[in-house]
PDB file of N, CA and C in Angstrom:
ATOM      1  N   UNK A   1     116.691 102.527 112.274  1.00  0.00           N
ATOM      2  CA  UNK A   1     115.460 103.206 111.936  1.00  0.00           C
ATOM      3  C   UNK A   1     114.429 102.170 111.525  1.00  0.00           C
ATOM      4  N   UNK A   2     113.248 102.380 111.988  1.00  0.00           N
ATOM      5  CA  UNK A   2     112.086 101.739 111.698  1.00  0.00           C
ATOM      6  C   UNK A   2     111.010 101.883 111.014  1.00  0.00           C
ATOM      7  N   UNK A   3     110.332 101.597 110.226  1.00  0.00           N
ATOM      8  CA  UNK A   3     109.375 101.601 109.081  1.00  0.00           C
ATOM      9  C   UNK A   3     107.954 101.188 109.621  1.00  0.00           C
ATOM     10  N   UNK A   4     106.971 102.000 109.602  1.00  0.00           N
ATOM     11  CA  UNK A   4     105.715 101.195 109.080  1.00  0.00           C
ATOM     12  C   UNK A   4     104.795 101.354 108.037  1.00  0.00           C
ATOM     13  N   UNK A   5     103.797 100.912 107.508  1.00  0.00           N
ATOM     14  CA  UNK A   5     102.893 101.754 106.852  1.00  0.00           C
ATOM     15  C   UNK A   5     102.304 100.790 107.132  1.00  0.00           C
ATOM     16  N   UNK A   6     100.866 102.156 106.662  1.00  0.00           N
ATOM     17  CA  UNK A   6      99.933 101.580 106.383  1.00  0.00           C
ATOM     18  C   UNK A   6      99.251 100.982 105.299  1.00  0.00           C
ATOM     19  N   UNK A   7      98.306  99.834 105.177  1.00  0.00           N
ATOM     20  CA  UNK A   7      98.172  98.974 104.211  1.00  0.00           C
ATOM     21  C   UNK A   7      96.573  98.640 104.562  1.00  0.00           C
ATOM     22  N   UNK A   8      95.782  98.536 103.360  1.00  0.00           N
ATOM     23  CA  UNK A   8      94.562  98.081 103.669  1.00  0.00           C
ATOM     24  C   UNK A   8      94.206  96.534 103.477  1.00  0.00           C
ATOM     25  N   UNK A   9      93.475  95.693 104.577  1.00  0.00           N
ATOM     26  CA  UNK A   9      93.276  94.378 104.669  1.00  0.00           C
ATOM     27  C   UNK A   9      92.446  93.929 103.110  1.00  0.00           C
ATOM     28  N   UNK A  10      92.480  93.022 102.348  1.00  0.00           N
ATOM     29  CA  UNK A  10      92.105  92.746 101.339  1.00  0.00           C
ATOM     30  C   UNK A  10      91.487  91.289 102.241  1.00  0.00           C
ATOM     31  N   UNK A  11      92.472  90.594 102.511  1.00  0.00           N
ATOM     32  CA  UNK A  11      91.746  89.210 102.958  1.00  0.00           C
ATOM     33  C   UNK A  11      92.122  88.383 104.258  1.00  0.00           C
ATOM     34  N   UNK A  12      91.372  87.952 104.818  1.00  0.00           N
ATOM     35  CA  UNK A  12      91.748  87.372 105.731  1.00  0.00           C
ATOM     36  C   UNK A  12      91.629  85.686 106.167  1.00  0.00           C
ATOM     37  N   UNK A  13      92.518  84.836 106.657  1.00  0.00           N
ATOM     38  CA  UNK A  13      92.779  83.883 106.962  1.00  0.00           C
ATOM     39  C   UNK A  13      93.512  83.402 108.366  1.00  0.00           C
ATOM     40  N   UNK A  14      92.128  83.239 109.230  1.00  0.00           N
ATOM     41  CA  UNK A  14      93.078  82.865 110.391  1.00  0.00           C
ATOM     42  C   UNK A  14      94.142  84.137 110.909  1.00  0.00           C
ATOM     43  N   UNK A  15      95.025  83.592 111.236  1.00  0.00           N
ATOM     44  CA  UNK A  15      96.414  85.093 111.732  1.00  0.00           C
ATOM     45  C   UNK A  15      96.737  85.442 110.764  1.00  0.00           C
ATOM     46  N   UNK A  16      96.270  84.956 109.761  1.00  0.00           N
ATOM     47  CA  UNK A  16      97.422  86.088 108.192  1.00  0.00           C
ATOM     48  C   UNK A  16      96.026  86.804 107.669  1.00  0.00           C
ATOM     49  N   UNK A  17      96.651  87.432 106.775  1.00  0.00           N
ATOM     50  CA  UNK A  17      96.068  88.917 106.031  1.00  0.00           C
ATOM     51  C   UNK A  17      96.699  88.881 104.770  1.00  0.00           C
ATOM     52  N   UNK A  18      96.327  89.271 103.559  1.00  0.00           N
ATOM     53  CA  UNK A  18      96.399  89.706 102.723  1.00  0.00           C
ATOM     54  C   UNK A  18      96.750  91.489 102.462  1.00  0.00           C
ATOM     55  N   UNK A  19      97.491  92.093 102.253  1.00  0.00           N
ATOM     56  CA  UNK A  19      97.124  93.375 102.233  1.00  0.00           C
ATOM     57  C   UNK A  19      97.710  94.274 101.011  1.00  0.00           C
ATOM     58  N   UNK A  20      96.884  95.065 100.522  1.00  0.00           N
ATOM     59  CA  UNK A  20      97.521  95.777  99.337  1.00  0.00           C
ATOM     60  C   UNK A  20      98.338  97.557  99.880  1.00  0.00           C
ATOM     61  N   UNK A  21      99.031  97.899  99.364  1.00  0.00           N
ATOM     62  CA  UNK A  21      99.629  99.245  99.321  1.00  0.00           C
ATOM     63  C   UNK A  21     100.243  99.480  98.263  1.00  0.00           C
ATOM     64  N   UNK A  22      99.874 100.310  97.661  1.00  0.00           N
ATOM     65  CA  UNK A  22     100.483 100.958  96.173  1.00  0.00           C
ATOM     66  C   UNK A  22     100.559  99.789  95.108  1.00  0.00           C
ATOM     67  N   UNK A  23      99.421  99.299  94.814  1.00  0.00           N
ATOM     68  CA  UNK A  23      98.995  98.184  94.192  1.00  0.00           C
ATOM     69  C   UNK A  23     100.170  96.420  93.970  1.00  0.00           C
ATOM     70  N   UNK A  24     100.877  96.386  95.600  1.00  0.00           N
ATOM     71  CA  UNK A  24     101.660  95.552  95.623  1.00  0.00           C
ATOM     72  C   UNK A  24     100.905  94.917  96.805  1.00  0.00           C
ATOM     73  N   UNK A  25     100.764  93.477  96.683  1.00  0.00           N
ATOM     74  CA  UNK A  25      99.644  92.541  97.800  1.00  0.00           C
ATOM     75  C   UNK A  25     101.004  91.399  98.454  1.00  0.00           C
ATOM     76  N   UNK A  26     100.710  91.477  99.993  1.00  0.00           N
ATOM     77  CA  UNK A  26     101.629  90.800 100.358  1.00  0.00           C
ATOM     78  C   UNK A  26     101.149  90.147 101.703  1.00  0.00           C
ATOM     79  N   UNK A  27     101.533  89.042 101.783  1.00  0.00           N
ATOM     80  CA  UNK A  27     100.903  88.337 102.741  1.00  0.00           C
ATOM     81  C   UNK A  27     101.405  88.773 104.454  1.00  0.00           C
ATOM     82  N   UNK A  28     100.966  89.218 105.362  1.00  0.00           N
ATOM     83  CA  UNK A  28     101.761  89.696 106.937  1.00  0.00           C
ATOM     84  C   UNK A  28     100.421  88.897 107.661  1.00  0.00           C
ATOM     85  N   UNK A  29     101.406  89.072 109.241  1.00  0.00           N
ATOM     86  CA  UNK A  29     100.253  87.965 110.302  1.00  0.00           C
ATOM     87  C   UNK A  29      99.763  89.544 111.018  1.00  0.00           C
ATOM     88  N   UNK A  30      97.931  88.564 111.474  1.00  0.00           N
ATOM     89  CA  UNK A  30      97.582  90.131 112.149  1.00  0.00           C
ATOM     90  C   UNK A  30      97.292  89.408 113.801  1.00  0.00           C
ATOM     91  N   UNK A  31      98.072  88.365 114.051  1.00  0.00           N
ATOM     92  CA  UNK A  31      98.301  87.807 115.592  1.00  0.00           C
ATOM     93  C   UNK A  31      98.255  88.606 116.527  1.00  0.00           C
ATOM     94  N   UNK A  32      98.534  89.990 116.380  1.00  0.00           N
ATOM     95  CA  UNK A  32      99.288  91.090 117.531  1.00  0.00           C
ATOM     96  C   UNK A  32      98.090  91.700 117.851  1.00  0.00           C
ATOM     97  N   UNK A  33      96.795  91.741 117.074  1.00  0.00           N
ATOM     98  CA  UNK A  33      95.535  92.294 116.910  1.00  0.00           C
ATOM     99  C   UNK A  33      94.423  91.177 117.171  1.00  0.00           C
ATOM    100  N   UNK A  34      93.234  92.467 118.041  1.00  0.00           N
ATOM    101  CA  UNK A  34      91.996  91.426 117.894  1.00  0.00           C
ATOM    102  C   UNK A  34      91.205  92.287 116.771  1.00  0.00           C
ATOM    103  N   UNK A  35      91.042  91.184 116.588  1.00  0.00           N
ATOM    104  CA  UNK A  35      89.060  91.944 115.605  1.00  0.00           C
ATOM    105  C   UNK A  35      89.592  92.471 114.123  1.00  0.00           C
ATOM    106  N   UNK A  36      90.640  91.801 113.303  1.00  0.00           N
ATOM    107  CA  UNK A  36      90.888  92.639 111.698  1.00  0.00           C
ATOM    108  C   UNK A  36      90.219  91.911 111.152  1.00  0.00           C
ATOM    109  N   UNK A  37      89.255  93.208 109.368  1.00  0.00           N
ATOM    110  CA  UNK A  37      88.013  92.432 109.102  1.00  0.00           C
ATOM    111  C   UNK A  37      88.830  93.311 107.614  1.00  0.00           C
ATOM    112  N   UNK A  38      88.724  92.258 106.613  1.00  0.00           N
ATOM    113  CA  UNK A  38      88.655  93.024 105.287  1.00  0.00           C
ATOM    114  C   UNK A  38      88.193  94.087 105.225  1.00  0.00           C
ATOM    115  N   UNK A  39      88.601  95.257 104.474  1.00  0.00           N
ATOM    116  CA  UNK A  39      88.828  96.720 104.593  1.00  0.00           C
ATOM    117  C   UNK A  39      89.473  97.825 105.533  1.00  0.00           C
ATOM    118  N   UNK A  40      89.835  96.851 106.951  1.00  0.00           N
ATOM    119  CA  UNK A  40      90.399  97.389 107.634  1.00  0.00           C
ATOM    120  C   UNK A  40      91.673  98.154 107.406  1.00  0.00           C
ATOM    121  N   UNK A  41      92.384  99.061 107.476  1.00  0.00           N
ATOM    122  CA  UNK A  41      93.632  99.753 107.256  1.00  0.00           C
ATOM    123  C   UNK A  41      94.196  99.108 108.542  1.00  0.00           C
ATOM    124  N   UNK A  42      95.290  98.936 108.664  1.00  0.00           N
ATOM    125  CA  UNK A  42      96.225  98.631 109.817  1.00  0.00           C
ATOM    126  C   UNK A  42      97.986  99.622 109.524  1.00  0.00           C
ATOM    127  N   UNK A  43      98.303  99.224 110.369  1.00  0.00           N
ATOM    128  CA  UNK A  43     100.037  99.619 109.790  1.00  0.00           C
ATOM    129  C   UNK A  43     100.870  98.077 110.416  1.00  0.00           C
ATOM    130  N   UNK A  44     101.494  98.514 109.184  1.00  0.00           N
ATOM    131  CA  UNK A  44     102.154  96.768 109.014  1.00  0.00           C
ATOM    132  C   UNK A  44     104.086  97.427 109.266  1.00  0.00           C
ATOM    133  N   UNK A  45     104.489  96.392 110.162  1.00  0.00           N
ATOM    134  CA  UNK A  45     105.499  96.702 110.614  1.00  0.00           C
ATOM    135  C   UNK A  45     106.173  95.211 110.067  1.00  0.00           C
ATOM    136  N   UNK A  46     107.407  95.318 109.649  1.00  0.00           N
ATOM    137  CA  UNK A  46     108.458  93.845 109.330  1.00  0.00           C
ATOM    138  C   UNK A  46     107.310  92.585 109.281  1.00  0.00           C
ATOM    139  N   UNK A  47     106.406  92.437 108.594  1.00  0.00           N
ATOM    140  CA  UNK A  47     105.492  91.468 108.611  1.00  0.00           C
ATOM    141  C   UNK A  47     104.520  91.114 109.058  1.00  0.00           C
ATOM    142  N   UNK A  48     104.028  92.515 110.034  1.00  0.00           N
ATOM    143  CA  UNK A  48     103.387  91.863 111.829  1.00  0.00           C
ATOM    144  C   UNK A  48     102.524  93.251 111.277  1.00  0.00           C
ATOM    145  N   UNK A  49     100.885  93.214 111.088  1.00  0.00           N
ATOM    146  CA  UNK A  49      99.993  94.227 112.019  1.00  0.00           C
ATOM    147  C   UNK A  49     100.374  94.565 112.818  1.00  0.00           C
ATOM    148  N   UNK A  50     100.688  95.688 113.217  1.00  0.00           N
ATOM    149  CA  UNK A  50     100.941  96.006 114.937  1.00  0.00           C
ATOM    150  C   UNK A  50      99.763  97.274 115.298  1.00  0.00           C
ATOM    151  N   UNK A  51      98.894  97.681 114.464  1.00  0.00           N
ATOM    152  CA  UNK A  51      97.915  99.037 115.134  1.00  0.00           C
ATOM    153  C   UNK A  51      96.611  99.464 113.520  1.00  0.00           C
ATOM    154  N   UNK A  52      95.412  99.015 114.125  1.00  0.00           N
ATOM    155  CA  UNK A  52      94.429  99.338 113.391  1.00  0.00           C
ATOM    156  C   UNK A  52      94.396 101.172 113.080  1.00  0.00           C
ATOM    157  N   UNK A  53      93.877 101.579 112.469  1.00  0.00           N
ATOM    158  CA  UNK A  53      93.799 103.183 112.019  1.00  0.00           C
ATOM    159  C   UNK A  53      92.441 103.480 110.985  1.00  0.00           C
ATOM    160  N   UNK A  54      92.127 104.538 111.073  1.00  0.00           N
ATOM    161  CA  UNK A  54      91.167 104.798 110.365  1.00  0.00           C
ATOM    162  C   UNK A  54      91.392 104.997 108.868  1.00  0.00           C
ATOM    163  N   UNK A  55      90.531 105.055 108.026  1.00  0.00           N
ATOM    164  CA  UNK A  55      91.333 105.144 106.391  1.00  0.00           C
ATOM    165  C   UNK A  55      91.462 106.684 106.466  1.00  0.00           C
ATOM    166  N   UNK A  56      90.919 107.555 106.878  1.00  0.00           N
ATOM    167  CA  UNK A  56      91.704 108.967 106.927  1.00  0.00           C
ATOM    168  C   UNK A  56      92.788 109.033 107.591  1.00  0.00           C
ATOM    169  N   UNK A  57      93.108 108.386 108.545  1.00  0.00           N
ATOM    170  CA  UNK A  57      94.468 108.497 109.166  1.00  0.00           C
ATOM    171  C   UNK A  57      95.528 107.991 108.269  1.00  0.00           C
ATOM    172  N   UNK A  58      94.846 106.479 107.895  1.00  0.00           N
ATOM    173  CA  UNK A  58      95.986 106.239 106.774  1.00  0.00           C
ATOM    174  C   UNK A  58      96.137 106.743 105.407  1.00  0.00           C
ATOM    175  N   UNK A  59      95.194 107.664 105.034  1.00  0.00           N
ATOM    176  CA  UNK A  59      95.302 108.834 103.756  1.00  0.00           C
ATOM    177  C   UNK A  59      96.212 109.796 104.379  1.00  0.00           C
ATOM    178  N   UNK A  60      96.407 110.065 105.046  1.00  0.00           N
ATOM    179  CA  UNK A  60      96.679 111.443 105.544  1.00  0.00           C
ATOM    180  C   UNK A  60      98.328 110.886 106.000  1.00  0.00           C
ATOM    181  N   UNK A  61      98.808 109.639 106.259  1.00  0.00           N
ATOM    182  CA  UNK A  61      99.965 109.256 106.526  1.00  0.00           C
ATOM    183  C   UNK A  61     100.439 109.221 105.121  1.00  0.00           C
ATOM    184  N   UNK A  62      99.771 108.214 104.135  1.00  0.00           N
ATOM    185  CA  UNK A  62     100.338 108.275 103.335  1.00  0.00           C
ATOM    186  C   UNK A  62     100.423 109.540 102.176  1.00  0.00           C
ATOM    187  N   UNK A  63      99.821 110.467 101.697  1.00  0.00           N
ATOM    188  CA  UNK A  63      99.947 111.319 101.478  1.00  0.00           C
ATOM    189  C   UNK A  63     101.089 112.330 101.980  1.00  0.00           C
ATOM    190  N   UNK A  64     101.593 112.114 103.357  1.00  0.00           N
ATOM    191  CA  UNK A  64     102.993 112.448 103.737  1.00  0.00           C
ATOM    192  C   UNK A  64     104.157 111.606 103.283  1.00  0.00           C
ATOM    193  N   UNK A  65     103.638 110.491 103.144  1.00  0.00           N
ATOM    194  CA  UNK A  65     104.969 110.064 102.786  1.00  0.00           C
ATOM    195  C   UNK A  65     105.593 110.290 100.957  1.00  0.00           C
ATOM    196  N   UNK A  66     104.521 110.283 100.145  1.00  0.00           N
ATOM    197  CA  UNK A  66     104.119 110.945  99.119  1.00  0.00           C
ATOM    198  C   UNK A  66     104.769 112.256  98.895  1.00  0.00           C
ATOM    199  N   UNK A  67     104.966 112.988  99.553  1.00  0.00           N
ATOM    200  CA  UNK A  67     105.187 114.193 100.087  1.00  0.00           C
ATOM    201  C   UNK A  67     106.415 114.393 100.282  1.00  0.00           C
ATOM    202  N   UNK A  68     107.534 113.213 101.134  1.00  0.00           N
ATOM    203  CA  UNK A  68     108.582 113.586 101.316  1.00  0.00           C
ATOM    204  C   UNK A  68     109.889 112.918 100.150  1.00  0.00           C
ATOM    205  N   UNK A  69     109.114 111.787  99.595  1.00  0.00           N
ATOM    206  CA  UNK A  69     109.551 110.863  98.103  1.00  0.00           C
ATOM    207  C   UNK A  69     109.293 112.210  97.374  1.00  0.00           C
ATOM    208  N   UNK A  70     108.581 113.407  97.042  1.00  0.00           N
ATOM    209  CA  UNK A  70     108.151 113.606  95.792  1.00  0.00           C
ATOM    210  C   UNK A  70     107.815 113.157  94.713  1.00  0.00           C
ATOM    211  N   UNK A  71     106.836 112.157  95.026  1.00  0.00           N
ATOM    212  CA  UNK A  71     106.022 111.401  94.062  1.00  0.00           C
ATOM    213  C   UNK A  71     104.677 110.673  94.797  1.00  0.00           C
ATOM    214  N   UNK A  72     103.711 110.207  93.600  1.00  0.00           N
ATOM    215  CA  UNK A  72     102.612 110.024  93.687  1.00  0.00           C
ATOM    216  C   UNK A  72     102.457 108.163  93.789  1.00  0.00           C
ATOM    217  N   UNK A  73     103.434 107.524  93.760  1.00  0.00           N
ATOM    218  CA  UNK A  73     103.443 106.120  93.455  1.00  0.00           C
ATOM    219  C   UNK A  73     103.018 105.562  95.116  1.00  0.00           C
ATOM    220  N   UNK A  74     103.128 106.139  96.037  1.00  0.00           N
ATOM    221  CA  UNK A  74     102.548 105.418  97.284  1.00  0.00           C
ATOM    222  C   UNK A  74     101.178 106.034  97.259  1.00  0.00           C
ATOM    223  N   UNK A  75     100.236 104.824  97.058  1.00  0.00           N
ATOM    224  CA  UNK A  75      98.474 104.420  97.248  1.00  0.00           C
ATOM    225  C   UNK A  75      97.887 104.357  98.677  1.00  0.00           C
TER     226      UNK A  75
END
């Protein structure tokens, strides 16, 4: 089984990214992508950007996942 979420770009450097989710910041490469700009939402797969998204799409993902934890701790 495979995981992604989504995570919003905080900073960028070259192929890496900065990105926060549920106030935990972790460094992933956004190589797989053209054009990521601070504030961007992406979904971050095993380390790798793999797909830009809108921030309602990624409210609306995460809020499901929220949903199936029964709890409020995913941002």
């Amino acid at each position: 089984m495979c995981l992604a979420v989504p995570a919003r770009v905080l900073e960028i450097s070259g192929d890496a990214a900065v990105v926060e989710l549920g106030g935990v910041r972790r460094e992933i490469s956004v190589m797989l992508l053209e054009s990521v700009s601070a504030g961007d939402w992406v979904i971050v797969h095993a380390g790798f950007a793999i797909e830009k998204l809108s921030e309602e799409e990624a409210e609306r993902t995460l809020a499901l996942f929220r949903e199936i934890a029964g709890t409020n701790e995913i941002h």
